[in-house]
N, C-alpha and C. Protein backbone atom coordinates (compact mmCIF):
# COMPACT_ATOMS: atom_id res chain seq x y z
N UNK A 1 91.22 131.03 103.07
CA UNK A 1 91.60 129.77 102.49
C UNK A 1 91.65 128.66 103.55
N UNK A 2 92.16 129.02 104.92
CA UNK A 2 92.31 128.45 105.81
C UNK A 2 90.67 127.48 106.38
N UNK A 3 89.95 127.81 105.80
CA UNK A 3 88.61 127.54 105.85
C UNK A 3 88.13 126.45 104.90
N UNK A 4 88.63 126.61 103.78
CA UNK A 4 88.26 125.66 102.91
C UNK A 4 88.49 124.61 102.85
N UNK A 5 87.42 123.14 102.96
CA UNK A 5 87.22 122.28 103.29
C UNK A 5 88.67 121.66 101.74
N UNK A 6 88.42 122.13 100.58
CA UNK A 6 89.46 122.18 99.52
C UNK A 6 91.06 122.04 99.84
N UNK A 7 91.31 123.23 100.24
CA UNK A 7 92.67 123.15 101.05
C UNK A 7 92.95 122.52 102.14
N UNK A 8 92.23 122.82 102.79
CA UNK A 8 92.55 121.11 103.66
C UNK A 8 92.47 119.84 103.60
N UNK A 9 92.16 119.41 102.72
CA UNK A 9 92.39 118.28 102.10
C UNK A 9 93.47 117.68 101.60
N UNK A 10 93.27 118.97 100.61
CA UNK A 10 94.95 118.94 99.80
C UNK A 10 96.04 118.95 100.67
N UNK A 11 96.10 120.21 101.46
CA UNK A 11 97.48 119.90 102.35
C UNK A 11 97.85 118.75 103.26
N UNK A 12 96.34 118.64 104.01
CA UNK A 12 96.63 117.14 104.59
C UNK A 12 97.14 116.07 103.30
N UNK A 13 96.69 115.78 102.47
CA UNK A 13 97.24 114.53 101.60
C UNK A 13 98.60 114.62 101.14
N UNK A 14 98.90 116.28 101.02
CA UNK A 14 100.44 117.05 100.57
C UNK A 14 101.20 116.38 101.53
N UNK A 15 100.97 116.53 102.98
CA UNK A 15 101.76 116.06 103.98
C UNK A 15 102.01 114.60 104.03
N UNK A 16 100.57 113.95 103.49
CA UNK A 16 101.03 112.60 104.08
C UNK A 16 101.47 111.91 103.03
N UNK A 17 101.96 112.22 101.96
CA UNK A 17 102.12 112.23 100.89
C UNK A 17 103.99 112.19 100.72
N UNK A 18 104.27 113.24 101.18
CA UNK A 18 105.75 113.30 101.85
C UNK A 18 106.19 112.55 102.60
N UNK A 19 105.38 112.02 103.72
CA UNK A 19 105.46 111.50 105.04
C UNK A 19 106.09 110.10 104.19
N UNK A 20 105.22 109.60 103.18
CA UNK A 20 105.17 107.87 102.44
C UNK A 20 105.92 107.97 101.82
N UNK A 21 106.28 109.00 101.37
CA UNK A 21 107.39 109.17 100.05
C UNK A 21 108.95 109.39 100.65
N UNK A 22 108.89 109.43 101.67
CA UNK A 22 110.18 109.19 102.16
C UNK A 22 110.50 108.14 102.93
N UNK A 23 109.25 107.23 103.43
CA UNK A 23 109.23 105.78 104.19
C UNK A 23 109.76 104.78 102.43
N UNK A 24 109.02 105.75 101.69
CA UNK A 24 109.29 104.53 100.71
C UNK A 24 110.63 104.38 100.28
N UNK A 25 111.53 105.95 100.23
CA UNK A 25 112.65 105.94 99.80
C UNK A 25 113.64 105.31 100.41
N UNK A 26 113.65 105.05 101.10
CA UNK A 26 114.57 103.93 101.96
C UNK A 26 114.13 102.53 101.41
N UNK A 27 113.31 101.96 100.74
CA UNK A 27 113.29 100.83 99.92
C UNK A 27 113.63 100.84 98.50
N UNK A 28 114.11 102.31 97.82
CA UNK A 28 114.10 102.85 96.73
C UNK A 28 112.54 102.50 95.59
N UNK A 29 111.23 102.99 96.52
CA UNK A 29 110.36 102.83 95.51
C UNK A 29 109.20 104.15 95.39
N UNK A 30 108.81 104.32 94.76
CA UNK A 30 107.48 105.14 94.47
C UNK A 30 106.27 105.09 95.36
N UNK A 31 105.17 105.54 95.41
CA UNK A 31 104.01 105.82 95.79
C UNK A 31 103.25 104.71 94.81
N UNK A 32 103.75 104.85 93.67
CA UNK A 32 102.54 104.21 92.57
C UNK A 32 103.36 102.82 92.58
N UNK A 33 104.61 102.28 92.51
CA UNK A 33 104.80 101.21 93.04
C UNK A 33 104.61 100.31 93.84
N UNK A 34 104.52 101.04 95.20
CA UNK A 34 103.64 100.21 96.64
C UNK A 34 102.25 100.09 96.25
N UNK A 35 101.66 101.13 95.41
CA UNK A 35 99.77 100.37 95.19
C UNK A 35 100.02 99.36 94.13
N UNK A 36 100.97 99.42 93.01
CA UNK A 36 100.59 98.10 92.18
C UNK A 36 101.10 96.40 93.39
N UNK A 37 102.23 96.93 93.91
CA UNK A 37 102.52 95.75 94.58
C UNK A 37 100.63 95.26 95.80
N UNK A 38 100.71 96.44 96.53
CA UNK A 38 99.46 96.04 96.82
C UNK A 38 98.44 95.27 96.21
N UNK A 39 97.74 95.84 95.26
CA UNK A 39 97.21 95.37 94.36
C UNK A 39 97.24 93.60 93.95
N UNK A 40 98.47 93.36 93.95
CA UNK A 40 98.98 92.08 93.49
C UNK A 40 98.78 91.19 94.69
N UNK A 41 99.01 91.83 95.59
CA UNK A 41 98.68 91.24 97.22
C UNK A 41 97.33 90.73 97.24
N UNK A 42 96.74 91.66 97.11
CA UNK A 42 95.30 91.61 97.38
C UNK A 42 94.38 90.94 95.99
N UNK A 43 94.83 91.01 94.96
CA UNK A 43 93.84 90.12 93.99
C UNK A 43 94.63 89.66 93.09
N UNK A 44 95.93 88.78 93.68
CA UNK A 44 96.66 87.83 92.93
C UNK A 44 97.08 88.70 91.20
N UNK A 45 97.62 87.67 90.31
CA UNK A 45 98.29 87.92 89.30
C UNK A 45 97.23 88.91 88.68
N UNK A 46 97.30 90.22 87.80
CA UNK A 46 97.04 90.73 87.09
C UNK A 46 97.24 91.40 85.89
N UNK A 47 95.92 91.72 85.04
CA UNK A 47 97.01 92.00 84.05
C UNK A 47 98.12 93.80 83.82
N UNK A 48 98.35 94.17 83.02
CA UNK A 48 98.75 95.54 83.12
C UNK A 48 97.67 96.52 82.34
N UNK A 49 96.86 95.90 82.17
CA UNK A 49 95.40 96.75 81.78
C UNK A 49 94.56 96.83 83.00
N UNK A 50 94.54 96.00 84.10
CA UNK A 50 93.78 95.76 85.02
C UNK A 50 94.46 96.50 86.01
N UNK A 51 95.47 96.91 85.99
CA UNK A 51 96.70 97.39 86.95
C UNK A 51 96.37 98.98 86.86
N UNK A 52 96.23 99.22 85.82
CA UNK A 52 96.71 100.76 85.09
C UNK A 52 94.57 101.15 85.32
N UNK A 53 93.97 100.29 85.03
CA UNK A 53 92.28 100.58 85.31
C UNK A 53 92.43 100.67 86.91
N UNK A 54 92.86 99.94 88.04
CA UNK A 54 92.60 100.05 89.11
C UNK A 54 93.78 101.31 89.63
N UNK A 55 94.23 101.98 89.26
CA UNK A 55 95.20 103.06 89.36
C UNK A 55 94.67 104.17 88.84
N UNK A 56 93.88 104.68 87.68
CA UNK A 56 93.74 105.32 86.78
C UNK A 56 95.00 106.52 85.95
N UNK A 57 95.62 105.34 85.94
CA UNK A 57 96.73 106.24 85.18
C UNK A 57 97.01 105.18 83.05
N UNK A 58 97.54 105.75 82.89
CA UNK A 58 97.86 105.34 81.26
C UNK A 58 99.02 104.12 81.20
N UNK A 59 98.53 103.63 80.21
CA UNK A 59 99.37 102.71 79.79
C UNK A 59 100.94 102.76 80.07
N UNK A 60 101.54 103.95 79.11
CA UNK A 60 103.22 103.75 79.15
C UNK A 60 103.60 104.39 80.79
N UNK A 61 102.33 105.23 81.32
CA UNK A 61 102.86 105.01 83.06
C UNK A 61 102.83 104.08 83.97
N UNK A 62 102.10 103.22 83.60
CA UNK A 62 101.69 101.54 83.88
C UNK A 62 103.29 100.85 83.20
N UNK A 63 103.71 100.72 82.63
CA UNK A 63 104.73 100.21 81.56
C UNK A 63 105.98 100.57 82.98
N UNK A 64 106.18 101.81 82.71
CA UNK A 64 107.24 102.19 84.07
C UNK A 64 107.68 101.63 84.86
N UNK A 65 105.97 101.79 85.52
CA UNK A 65 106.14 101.17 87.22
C UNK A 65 106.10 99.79 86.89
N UNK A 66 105.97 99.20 85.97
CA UNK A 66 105.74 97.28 85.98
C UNK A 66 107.90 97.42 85.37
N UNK A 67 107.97 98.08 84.72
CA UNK A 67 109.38 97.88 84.79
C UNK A 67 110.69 97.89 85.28
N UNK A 68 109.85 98.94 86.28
CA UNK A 68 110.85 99.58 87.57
C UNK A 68 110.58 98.63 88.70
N UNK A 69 109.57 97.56 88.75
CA UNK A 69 109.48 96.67 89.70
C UNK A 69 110.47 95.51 89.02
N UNK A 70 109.68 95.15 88.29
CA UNK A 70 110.92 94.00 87.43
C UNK A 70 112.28 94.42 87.79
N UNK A 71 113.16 95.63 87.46
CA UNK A 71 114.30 95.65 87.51
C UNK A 71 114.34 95.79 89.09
N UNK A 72 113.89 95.92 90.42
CA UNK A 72 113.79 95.76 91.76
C UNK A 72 113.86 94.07 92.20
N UNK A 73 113.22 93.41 91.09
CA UNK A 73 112.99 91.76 91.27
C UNK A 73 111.98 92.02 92.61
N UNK A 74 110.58 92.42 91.90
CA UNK A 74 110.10 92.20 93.35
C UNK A 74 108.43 91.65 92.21
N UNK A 75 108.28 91.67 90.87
CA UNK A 75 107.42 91.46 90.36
C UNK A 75 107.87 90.29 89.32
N UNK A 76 106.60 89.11 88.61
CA UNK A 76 107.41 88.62 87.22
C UNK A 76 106.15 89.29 86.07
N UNK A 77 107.15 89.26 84.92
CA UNK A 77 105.63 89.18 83.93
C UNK A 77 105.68 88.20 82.62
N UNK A 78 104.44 87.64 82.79
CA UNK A 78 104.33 86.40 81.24
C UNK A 78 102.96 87.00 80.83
N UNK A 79 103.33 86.14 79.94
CA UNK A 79 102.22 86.26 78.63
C UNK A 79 100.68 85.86 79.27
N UNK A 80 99.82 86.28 79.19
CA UNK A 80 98.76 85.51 79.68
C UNK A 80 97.92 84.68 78.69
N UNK A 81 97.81 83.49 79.29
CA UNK A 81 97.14 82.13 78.58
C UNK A 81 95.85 82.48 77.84
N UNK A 82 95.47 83.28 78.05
CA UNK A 82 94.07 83.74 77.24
C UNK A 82 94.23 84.80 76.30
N UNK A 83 95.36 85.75 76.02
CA UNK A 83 95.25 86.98 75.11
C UNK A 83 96.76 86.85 74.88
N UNK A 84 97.39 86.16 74.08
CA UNK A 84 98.92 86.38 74.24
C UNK A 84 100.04 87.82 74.28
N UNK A 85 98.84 88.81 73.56
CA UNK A 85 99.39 90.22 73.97
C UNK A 85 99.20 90.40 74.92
N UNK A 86 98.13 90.54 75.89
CA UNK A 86 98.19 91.00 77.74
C UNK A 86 99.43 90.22 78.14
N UNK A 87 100.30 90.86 79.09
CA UNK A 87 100.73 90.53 80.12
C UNK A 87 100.32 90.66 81.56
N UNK A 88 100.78 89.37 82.03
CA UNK A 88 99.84 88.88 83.57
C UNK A 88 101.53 89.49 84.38
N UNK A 89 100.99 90.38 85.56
CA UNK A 89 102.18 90.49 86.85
C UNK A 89 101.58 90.24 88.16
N UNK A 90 102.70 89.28 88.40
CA UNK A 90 102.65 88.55 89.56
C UNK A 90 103.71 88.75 90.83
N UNK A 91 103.55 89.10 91.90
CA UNK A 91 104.04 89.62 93.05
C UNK A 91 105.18 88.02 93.29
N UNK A 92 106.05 88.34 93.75
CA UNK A 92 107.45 87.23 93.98
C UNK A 92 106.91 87.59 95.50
N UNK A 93 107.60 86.46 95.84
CA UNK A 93 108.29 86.68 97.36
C UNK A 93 108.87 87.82 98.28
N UNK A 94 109.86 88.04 97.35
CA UNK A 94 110.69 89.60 97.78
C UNK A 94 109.20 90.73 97.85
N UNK A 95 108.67 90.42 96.94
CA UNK A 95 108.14 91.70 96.83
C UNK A 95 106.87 91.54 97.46
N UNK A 96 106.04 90.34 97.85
CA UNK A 96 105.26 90.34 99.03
C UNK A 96 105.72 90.61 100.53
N UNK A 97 106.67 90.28 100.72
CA UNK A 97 107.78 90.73 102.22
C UNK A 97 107.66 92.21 102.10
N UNK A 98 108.18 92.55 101.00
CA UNK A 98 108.58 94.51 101.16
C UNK A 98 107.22 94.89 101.42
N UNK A 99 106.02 94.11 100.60
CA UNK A 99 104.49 95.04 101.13
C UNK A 99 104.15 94.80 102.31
N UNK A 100 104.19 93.76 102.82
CA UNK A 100 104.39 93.61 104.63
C UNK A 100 104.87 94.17 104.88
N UNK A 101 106.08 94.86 104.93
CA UNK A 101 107.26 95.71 106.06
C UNK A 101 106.03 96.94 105.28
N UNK A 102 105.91 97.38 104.32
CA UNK A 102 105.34 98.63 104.38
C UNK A 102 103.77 98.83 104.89
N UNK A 103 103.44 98.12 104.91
CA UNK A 103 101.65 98.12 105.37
C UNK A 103 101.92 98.23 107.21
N UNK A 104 102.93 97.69 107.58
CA UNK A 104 103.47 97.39 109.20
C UNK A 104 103.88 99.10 109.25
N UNK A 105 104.49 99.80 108.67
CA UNK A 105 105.08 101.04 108.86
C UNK A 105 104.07 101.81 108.12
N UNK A 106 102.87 102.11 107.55
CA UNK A 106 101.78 102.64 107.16
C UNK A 106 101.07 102.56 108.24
N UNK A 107 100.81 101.53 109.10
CA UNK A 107 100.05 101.15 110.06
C UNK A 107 100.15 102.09 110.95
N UNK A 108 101.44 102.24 111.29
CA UNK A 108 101.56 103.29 112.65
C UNK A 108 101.70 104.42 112.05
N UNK A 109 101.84 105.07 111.13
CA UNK A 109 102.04 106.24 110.35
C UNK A 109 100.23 106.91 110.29
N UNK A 110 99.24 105.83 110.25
CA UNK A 110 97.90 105.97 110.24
C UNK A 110 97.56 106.00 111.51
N UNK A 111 97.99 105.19 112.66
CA UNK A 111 97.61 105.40 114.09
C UNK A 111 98.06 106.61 114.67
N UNK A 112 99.30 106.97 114.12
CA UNK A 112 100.11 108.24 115.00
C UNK A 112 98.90 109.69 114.32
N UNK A 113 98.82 109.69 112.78
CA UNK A 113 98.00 110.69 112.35
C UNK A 113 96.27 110.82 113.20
N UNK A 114 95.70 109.75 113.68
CA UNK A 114 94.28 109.42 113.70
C UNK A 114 94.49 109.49 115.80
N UNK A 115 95.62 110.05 116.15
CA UNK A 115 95.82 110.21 117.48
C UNK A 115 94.66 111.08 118.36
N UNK A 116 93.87 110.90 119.12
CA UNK A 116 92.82 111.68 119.61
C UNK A 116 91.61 111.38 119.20
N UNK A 117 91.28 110.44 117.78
CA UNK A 117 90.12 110.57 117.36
C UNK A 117 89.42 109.26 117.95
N UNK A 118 88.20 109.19 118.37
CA UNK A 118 87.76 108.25 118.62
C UNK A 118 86.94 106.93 117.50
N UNK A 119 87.09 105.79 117.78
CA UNK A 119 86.64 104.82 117.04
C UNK A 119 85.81 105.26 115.90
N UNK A 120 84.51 105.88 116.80
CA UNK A 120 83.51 106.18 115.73
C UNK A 120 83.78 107.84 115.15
N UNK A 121 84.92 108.41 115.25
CA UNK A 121 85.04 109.65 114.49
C UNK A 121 85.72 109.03 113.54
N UNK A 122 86.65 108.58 113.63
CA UNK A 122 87.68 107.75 112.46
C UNK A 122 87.02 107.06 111.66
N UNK A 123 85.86 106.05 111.78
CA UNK A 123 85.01 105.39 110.92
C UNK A 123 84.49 106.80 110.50
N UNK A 124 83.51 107.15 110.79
CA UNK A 124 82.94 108.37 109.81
C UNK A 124 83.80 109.12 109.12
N UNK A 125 84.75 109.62 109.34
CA UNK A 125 85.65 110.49 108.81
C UNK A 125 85.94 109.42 107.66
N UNK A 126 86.50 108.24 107.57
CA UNK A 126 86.67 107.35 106.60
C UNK A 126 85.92 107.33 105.55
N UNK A 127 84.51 107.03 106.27
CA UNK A 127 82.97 106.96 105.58
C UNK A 127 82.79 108.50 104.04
N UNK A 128 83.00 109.73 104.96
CA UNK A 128 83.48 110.76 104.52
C UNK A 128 84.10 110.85 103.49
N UNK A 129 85.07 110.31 103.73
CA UNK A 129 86.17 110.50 102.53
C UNK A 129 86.00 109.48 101.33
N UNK A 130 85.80 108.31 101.44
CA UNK A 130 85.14 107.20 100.59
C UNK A 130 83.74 108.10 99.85
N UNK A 131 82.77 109.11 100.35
CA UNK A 131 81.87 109.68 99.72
C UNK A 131 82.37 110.42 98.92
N UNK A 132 83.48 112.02 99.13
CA UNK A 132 84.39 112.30 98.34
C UNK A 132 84.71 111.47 97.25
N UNK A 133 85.39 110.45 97.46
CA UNK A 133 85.89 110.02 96.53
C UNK A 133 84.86 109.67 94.93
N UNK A 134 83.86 108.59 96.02
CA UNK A 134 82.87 108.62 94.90
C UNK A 134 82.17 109.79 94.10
N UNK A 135 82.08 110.96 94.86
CA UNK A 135 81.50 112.56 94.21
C UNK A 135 82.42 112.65 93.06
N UNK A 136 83.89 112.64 93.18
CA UNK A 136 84.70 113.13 92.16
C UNK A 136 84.77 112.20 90.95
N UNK A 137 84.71 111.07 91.47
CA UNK A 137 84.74 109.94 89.93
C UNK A 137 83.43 110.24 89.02
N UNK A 138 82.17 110.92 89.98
CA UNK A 138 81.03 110.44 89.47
C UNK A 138 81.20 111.17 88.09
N UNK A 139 81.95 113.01 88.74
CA UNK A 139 82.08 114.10 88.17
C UNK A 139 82.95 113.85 87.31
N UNK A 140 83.79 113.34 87.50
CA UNK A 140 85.09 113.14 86.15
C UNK A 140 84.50 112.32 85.03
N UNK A 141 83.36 111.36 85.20
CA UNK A 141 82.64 110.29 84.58
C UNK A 141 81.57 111.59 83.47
N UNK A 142 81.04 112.62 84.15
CA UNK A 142 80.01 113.20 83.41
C UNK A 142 80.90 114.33 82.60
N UNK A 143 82.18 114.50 83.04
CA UNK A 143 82.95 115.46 82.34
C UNK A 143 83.37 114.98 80.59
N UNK A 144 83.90 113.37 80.80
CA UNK A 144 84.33 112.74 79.80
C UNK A 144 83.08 112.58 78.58
């Protein structure tokens, strides 16, 4: 097993997985919380269909995490001007600060893991894993 490119994967992500999930708990938030806040960082107000598509998770688990941010006050949500059922969420202040302090403490959490590797092993290895990724969507795409 110790061989399989499978299990090592997994356990590496098992680990670092723990590693975030306890950086996060000291802000009292989730894994899937810090990517929607991300998210909001990076391509402004969205909606919770657009949230839950760039996540691939379901609606009432989308519902959660947009509510468990609200009650944090680190997100708002309104109606959006074009579909009055979508709701648009938009990253506050508070809650652009907390994704700074966490991207700053991800940062070295990624430098300390990537210790020894050189520039261009770390780009490929990246490269790597971005191919993975695309293999499995392609496969989950021909499964459905």
């Amino acid at each position: 097993m110790q061989e399989k490119l499978v299990y090592q994967v997994g356990m590496v992500a098992h680990l670092l997985e723990n590693q975030y999930n306890d950086q996060l708990a000291v802000h009292g938030l989730t894994v899937a919380q810090s990517k929607v806040l991300f998210l909001l960082v990076e391509n402004g107000p969205l909606s919770q269909v657009e949230l839950q598509q760039y996540l691939y998770i379901k609606g009432s688990t989308m519902t959660g995490i947009i509510d468990s941010l609200l009650m944090k006050d680190l997100v708002e949500k309104s109606d959006s001007k074009v579909d009055k059922r979508s709701k648009i969420i938009t990253i506050n202040e508070k809650g652009r600060k907390l994704d700074q302090d966490l991207w700053e403490n991800l940062n070295v959490q990624e430098n300390e893991l990537m210790d020894g590797f050189s520039e261009e092993e770390a780009a490929l290895f990246l490269k790597w894993l971005q191919r993975m990724k695309s293999n499995l969507l392609i496969q989950e795409e021909g499964v459905k």
